[in-house]
N, C-alpha and C. Protein backbone atom coordinates (compact mmCIF):
# COMPACT_ATOMS: atom_id res chain seq x y z
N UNK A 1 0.82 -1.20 0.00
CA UNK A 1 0.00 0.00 0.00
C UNK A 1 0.86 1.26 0.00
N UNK A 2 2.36 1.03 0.43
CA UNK A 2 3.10 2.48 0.47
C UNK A 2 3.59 2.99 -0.59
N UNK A 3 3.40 1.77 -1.94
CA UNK A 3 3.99 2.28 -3.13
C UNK A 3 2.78 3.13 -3.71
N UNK A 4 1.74 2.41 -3.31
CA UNK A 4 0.54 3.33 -3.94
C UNK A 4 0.27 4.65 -3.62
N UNK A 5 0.43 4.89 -2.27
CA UNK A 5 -0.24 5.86 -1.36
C UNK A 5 1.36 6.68 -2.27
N UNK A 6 2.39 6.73 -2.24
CA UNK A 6 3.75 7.60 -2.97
C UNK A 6 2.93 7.53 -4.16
N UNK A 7 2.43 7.20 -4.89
CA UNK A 7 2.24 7.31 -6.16
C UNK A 7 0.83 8.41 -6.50
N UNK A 8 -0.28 7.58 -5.21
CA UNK A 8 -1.38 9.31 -5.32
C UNK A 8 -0.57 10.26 -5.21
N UNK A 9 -0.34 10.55 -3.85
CA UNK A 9 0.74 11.98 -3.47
C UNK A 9 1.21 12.43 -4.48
N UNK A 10 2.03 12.11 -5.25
CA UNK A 10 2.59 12.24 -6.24
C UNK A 10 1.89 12.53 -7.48
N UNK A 11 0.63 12.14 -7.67
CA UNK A 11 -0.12 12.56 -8.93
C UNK A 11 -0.93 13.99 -8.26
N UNK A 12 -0.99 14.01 -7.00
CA UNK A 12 -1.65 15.26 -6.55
C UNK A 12 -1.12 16.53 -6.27
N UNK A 13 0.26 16.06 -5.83
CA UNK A 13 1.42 17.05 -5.86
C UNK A 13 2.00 17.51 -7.38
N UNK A 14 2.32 16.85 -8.10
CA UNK A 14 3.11 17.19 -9.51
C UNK A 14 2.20 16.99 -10.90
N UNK A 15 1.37 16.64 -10.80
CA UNK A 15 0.16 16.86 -12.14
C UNK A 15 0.01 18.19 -12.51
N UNK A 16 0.20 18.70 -13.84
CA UNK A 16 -0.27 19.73 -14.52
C UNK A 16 -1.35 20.39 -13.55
N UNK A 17 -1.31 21.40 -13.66
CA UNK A 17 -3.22 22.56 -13.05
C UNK A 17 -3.87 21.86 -13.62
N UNK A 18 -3.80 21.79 -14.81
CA UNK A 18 -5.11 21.61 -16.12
C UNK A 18 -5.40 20.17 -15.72
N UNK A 19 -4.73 19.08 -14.78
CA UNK A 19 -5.49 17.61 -14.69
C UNK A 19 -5.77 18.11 -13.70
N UNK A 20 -6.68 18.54 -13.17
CA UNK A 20 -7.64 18.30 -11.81
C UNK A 20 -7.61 16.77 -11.42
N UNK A 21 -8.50 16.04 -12.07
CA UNK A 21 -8.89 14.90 -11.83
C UNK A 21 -8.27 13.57 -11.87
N UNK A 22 -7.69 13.35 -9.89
CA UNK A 22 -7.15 11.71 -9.93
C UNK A 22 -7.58 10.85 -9.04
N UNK A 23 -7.82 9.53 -9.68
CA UNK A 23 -8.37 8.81 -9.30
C UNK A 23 -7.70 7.16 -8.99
N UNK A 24 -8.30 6.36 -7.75
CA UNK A 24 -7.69 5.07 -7.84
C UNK A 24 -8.98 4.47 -7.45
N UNK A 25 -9.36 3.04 -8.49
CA UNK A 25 -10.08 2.54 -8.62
C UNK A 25 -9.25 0.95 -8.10
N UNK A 26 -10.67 -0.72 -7.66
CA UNK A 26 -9.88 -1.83 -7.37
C UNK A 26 -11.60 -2.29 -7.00
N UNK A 27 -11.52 -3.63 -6.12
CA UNK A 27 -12.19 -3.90 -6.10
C UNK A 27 -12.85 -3.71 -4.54
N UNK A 28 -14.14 -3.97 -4.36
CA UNK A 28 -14.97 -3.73 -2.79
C UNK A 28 -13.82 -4.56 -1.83
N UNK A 29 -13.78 -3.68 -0.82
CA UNK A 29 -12.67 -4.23 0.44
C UNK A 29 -11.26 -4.49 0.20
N UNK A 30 -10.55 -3.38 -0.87
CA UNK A 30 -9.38 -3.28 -1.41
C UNK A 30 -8.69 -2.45 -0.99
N UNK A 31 -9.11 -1.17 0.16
CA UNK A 31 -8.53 -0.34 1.24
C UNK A 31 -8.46 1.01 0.14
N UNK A 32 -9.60 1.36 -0.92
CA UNK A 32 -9.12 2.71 -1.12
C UNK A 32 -9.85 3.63 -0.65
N UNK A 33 -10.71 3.73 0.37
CA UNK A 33 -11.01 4.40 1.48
C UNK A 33 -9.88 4.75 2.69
N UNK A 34 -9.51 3.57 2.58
CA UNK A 34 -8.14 3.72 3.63
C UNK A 34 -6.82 4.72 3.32
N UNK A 35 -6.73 3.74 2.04
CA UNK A 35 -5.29 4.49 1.16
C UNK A 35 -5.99 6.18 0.89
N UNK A 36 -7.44 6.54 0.99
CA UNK A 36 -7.39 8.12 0.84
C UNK A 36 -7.39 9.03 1.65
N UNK A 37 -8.09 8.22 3.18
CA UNK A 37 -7.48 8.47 4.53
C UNK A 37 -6.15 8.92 4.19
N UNK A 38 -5.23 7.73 3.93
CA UNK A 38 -3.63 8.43 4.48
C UNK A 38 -3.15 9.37 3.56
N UNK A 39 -4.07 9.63 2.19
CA UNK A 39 -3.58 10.53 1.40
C UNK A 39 -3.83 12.06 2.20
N UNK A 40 -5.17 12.09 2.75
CA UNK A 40 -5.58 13.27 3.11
C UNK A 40 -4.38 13.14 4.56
N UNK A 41 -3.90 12.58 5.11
CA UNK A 41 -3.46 12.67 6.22
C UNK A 41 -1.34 12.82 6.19
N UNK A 42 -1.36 12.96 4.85
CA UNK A 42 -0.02 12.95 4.68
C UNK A 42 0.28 14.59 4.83
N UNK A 43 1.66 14.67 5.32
CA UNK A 43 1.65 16.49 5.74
C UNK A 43 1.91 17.15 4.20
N UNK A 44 2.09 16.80 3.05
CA UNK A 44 2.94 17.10 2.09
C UNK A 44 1.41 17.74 1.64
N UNK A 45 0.30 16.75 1.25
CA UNK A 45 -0.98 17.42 0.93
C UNK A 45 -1.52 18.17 1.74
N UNK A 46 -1.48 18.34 3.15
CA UNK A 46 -2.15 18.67 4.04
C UNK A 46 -1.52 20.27 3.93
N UNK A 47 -0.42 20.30 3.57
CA UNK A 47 0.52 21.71 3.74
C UNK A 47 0.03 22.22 1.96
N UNK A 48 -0.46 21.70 0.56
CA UNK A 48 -0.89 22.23 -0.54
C UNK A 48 -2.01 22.18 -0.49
N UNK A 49 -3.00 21.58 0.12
CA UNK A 49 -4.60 21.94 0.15
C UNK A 49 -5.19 22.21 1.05
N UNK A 50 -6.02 23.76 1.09
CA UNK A 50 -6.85 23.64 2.17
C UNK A 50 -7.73 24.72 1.60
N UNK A 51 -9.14 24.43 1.71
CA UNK A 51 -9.44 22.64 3.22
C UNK A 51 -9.32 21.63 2.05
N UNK A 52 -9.41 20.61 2.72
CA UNK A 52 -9.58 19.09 2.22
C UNK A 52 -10.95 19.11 2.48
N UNK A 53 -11.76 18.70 1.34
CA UNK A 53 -13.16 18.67 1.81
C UNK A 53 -13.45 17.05 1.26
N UNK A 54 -14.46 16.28 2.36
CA UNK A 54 -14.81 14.82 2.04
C UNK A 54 -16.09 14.52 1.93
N UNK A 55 -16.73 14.06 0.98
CA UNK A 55 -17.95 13.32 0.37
C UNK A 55 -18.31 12.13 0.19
N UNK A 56 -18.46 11.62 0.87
CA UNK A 56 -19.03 9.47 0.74
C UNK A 56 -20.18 9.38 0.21
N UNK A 57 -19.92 8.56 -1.22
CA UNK A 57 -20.74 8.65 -1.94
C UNK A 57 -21.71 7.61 -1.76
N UNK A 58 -21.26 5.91 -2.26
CA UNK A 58 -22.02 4.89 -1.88
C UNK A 58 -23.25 4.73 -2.98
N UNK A 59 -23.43 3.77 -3.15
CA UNK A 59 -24.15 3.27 -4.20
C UNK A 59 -25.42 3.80 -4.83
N UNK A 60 -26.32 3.77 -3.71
CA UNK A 60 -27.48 5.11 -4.24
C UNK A 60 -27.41 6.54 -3.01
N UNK A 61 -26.63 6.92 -3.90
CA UNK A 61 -26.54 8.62 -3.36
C UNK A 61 -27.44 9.09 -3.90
N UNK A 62 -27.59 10.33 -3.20
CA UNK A 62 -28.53 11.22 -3.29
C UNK A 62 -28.13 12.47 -3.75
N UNK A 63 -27.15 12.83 -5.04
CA UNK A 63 -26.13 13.52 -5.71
C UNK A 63 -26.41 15.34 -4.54
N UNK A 64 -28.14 15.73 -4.77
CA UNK A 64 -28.36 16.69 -4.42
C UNK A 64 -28.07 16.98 -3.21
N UNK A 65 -28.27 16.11 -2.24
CA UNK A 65 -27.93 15.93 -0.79
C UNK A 65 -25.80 16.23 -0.68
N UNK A 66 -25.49 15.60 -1.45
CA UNK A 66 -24.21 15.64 -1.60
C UNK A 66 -23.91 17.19 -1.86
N UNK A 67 -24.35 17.85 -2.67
CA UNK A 67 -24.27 19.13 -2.98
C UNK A 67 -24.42 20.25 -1.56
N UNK A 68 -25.48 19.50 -0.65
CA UNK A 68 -25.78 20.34 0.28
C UNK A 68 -24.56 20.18 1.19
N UNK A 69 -24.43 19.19 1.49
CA UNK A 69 -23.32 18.77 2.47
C UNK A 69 -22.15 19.76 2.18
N UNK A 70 -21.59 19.62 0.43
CA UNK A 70 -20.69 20.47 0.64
C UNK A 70 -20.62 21.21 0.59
N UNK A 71 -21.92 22.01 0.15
CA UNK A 71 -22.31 23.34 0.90
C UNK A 71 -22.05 23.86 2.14
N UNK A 72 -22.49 23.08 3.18
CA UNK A 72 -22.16 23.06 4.41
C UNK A 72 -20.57 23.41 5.02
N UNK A 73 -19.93 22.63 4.48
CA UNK A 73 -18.78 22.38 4.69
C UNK A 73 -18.10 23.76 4.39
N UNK A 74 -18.64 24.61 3.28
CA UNK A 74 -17.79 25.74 2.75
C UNK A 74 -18.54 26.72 3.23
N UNK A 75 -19.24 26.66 4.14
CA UNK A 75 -20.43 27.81 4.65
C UNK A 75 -21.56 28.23 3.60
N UNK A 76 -21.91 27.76 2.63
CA UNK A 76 -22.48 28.27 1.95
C UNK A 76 -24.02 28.54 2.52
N UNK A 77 -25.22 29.27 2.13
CA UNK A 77 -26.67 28.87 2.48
C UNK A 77 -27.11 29.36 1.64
N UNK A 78 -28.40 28.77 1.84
CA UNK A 78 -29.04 29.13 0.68
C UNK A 78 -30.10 27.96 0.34
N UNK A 79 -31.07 27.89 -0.03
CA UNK A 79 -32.14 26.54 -0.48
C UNK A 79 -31.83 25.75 -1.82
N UNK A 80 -31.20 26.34 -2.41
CA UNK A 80 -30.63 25.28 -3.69
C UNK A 80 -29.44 25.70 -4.35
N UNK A 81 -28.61 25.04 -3.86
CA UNK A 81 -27.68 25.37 -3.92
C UNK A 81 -27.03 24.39 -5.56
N UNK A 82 -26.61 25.28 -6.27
CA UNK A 82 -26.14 25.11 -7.45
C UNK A 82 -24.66 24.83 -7.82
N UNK A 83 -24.39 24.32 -9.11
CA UNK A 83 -22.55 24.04 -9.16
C UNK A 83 -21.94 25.45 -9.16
N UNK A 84 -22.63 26.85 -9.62
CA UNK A 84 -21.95 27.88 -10.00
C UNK A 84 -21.82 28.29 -8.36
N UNK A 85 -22.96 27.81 -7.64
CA UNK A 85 -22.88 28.81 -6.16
C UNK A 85 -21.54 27.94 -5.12
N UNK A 86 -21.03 26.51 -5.45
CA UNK A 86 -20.36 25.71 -5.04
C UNK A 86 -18.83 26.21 -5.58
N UNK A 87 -18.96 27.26 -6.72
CA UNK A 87 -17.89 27.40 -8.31
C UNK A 87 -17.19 28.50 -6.76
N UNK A 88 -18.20 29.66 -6.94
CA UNK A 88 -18.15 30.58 -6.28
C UNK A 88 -17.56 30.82 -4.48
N UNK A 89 -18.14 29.49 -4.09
CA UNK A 89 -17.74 28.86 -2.46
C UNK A 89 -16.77 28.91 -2.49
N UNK A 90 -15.87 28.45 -3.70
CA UNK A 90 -14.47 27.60 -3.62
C UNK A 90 -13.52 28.83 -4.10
N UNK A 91 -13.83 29.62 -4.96
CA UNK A 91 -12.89 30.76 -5.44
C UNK A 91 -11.57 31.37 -4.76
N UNK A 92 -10.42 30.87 -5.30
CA UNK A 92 -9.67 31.67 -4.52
C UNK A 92 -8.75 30.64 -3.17
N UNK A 93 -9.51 29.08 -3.27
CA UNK A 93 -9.14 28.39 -2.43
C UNK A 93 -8.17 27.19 -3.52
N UNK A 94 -7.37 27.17 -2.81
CA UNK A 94 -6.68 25.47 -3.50
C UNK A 94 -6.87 24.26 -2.64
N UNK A 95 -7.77 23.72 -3.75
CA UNK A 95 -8.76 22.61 -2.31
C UNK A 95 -8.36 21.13 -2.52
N UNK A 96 -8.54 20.51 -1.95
CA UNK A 96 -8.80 18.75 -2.21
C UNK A 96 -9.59 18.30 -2.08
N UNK A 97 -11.12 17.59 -3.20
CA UNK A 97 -11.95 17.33 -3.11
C UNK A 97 -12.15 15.89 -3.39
N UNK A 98 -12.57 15.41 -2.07
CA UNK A 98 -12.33 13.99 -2.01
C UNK A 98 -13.90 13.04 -2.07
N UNK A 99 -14.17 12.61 -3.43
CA UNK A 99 -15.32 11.80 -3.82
C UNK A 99 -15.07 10.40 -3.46
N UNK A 100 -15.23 9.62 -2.26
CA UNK A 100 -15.44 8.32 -1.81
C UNK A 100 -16.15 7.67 -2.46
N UNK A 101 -16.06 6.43 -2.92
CA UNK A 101 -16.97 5.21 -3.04
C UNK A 101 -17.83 5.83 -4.34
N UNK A 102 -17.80 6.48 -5.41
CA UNK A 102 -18.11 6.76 -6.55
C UNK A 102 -18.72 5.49 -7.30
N UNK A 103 -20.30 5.32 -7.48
CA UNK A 103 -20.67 4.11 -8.13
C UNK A 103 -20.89 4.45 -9.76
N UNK A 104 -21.08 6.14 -9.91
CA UNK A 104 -21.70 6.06 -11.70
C UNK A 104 -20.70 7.58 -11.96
N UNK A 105 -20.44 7.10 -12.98
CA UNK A 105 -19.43 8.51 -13.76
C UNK A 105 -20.62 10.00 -13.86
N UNK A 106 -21.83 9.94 -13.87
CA UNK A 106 -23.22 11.09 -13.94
C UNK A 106 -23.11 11.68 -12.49
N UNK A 107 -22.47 11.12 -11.17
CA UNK A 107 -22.48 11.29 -10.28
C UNK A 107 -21.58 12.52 -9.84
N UNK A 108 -20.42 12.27 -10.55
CA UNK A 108 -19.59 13.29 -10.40
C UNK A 108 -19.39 14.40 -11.48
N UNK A 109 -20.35 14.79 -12.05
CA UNK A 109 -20.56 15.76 -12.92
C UNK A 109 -20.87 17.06 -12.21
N UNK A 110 -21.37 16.82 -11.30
CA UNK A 110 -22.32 17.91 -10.66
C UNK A 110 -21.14 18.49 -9.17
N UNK A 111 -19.96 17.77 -9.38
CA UNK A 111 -18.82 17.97 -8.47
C UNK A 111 -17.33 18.81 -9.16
N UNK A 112 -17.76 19.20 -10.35
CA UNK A 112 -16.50 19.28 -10.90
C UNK A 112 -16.30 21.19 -10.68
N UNK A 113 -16.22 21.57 -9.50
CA UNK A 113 -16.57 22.67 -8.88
C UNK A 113 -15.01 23.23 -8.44
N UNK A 114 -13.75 23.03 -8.55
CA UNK A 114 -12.70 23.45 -7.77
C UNK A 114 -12.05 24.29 -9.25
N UNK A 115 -11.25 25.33 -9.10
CA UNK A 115 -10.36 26.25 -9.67
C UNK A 115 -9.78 24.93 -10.29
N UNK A 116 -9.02 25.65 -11.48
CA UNK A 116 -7.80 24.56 -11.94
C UNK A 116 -6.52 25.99 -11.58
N UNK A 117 -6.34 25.84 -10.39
CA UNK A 117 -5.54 27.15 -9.11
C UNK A 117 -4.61 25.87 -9.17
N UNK A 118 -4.28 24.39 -9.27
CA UNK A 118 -3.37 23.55 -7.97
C UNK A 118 -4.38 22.75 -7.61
N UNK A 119 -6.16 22.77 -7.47
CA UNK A 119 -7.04 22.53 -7.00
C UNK A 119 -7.18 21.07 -7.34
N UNK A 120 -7.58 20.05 -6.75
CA UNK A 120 -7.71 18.46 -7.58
C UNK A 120 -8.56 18.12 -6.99
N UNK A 121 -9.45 16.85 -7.93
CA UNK A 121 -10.55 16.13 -7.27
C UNK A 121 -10.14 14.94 -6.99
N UNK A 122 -10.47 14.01 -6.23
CA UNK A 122 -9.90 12.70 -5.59
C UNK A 122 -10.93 11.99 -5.63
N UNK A 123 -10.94 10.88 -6.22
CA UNK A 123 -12.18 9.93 -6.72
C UNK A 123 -11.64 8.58 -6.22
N UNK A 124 -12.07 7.94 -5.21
CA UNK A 124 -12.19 6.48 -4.84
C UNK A 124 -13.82 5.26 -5.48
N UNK A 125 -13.47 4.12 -6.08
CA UNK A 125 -14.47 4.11 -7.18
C UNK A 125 -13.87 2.34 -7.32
N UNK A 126 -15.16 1.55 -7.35
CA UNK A 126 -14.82 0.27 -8.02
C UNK A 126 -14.80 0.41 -9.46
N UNK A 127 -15.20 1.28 -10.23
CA UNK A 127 -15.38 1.30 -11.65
C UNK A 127 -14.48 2.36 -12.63
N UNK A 128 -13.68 1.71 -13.25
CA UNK A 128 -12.32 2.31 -13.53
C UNK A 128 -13.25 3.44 -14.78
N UNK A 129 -14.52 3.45 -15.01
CA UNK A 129 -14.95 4.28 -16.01
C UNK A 129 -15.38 5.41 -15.50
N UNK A 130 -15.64 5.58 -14.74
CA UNK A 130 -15.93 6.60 -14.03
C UNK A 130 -14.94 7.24 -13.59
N UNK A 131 -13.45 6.77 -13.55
CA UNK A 131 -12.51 7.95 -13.76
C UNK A 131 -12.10 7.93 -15.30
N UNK A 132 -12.29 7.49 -16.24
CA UNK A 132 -12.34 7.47 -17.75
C UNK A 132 -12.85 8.53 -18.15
N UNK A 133 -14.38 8.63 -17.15
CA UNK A 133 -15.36 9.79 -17.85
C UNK A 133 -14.89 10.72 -17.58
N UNK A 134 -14.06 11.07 -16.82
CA UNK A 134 -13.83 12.64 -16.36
C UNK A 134 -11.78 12.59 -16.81
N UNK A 135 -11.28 11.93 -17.16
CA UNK A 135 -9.98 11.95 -18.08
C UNK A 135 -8.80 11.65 -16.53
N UNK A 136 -9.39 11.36 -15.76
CA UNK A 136 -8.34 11.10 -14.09
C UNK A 136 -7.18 10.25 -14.26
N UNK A 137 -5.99 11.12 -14.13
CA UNK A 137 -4.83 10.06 -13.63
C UNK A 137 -5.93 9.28 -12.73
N UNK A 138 -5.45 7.82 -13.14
CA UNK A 138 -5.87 6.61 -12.14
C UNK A 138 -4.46 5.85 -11.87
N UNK A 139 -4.84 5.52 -10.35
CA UNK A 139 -3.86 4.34 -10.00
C UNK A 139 -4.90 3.06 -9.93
N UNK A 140 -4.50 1.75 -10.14
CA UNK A 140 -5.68 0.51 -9.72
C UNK A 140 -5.08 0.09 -8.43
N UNK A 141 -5.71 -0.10 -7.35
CA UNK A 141 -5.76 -0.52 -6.08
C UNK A 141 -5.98 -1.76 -6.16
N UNK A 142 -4.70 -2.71 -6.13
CA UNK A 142 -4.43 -4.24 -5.91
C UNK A 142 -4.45 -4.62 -4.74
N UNK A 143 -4.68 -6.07 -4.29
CA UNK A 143 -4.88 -6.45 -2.87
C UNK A 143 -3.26 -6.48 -2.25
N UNK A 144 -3.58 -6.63 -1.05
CA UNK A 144 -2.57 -6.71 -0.35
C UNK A 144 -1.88 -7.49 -0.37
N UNK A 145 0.20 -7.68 -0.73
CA UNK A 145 1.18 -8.73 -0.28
C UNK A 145 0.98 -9.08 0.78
N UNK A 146 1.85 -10.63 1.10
CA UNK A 146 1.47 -11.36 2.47
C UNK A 146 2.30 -10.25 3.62
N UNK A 147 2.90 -9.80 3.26
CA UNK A 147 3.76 -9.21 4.64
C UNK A 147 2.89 -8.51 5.00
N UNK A 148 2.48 -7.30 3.77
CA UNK A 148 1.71 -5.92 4.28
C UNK A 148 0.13 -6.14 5.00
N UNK A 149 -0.16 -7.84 4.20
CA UNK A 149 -1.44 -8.30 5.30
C UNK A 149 -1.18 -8.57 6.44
N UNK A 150 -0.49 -9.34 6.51
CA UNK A 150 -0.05 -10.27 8.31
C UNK A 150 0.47 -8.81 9.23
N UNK A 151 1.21 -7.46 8.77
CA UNK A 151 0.87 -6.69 9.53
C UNK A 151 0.08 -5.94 9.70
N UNK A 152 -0.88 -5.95 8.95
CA UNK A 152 -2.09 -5.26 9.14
C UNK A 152 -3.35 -5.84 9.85
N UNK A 153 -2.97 -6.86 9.86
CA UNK A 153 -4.52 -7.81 10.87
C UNK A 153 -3.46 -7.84 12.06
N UNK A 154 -2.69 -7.89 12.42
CA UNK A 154 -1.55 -8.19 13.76
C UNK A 154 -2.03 -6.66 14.07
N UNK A 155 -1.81 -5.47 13.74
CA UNK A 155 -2.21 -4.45 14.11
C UNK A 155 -3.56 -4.50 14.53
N UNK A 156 -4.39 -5.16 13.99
CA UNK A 156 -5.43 -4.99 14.31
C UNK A 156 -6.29 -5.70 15.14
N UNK A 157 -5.98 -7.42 15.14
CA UNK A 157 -6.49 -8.35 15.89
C UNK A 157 -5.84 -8.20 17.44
N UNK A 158 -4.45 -7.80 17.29
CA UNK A 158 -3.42 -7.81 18.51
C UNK A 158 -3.25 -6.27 18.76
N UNK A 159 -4.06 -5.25 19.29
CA UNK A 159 -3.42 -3.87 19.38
C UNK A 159 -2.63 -3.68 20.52
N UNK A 160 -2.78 -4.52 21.37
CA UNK A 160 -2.19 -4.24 22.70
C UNK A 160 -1.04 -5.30 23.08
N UNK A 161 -0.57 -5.88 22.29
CA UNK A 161 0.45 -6.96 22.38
C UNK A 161 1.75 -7.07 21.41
N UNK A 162 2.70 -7.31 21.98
CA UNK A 162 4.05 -7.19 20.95
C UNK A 162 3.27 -8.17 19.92
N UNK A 163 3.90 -7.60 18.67
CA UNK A 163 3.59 -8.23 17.13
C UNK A 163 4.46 -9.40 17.55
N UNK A 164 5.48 -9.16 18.17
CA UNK A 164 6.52 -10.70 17.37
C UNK A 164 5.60 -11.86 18.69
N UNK A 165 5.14 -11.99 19.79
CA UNK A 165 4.79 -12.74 20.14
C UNK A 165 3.62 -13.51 19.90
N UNK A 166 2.71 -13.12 18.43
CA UNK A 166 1.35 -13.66 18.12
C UNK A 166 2.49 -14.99 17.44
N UNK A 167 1.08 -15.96 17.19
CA UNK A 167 1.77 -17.16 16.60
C UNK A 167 1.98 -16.80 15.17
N UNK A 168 2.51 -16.72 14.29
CA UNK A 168 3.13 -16.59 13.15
C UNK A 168 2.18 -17.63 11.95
N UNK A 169 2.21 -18.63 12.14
CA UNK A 169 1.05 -19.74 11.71
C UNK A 169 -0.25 -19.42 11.73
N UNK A 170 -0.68 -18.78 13.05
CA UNK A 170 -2.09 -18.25 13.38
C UNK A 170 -2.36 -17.47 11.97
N UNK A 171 -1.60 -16.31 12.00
CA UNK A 171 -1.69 -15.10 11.53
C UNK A 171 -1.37 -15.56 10.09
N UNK A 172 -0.49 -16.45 9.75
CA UNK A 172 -0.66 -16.33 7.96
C UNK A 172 -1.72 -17.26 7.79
N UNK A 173 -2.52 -18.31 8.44
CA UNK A 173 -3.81 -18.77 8.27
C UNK A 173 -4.95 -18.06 7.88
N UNK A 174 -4.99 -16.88 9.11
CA UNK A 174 -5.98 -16.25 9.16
C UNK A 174 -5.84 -15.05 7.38
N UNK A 175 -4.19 -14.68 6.99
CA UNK A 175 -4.40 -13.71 6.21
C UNK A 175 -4.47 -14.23 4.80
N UNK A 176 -4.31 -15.93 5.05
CA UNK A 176 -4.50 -16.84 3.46
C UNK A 176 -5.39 -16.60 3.61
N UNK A 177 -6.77 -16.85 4.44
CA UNK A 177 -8.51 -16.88 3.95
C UNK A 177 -8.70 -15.21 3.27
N UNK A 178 -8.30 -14.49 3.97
CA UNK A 178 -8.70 -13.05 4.23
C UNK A 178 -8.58 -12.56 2.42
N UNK A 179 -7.36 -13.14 1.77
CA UNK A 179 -7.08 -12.78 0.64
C UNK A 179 -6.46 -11.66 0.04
N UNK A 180 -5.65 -10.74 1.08
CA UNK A 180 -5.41 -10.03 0.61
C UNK A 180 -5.72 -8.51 0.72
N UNK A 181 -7.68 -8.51 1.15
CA UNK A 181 -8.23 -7.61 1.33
C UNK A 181 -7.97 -6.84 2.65
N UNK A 182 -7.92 -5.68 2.33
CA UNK A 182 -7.52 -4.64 3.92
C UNK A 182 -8.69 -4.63 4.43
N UNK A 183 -10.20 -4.20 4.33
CA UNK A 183 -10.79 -4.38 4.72
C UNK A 183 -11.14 -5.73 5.60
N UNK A 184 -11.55 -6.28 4.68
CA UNK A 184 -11.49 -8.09 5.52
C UNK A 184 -10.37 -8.00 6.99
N UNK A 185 -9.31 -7.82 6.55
CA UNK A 185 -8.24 -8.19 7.83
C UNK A 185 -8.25 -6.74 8.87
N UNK A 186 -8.84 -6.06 8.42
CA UNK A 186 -9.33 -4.89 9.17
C UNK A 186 -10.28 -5.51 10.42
N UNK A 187 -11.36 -5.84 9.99
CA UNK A 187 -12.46 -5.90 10.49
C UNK A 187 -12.53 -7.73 11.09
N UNK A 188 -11.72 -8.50 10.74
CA UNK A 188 -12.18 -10.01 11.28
C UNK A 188 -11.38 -10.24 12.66
């Protein structure tokens, strides 16, 4: 995951103005919710965008509701709030706009609201067309090597115990079923 997470940074930091739009697509429980966590949480972006603004999208969104939210977020008011009044919110800011869990490329039409200032949109998405539709550097989010699994469920099954004393056997059992997925070894 650390080659990936260097490789967003890197498309968000050094991409042309004119590409706004990057994206990493993979499959359900492949950690790119996670991997955009640590993007937003790295100091390198955190010191070129602000604010970082975040949107979870999820399968049937409610695009308009989404609009309000990030309304919210930028102070805006108002009863209908529009892309030009969202255009206008943002003016003047170099932002990071972070679209979670993106199910239809129509979805993010109504988001394409940031300056091309430095400004980028960040699209997490099982469907590599939906960063197609909008022209996004994409990275694809592959499952996890055995090392980077077995420490990531050890982190997580064991938080309060030295790593080297879990059984070693236990733990690559448990991260053969798991497959790979961050999620899965997150959560079992």
């Amino acid at each position: 995951m650390e080659e990936t997470l260097e490789r967003v940074v890197s498309d968000l930091l050094e991409s042309p103005i004119s590409r706004k739009w990057v994206g990493v697509h993979g499959a359900g429980g492949a950690g790119k919710t996670l991997l955009a966590k640590r993007v937003c949480d790295n100091d390198q972006v955190k010191g070129r965008f602000d604010p970082v603004l975040w949107l979870t999208f999820g399968q049937s969104v409610q695009v308009e509701a989404k609009q309000d939210e990030l309304a919210k977020k930028i102070q805006l008011e108002g009863d209908k709030i529009s892309n030009e009044a969202l255009r206008r919110g943002l003016v003047g800011k170099r932002c990071l706009l972070v679209l979670d869990d993106v199910w239809k490329f129509n979805d993010v039409n109504l988001f394409d609201v940031v300056q091309e200032n430095g400004s980028k949109i960040f699209i997490t998405t099982r469907k590599h067309d939906v960063l197609d539709s909008r022209g996004a550097i994409k990275t694809e989010m592959g499952l996890l090597g055995k090392e980077d699994s077995m420490k990531l469920f050890a982190v997580h099954a064991f938080p309060n115990q030295n790593h080297a004393q879990v059984s070693k056997a236990v733990v690559e059992q448990v991260v053969e079923k798991c497959g790979g997925l961050p999620l899965v070894l997150e959560v079992i």
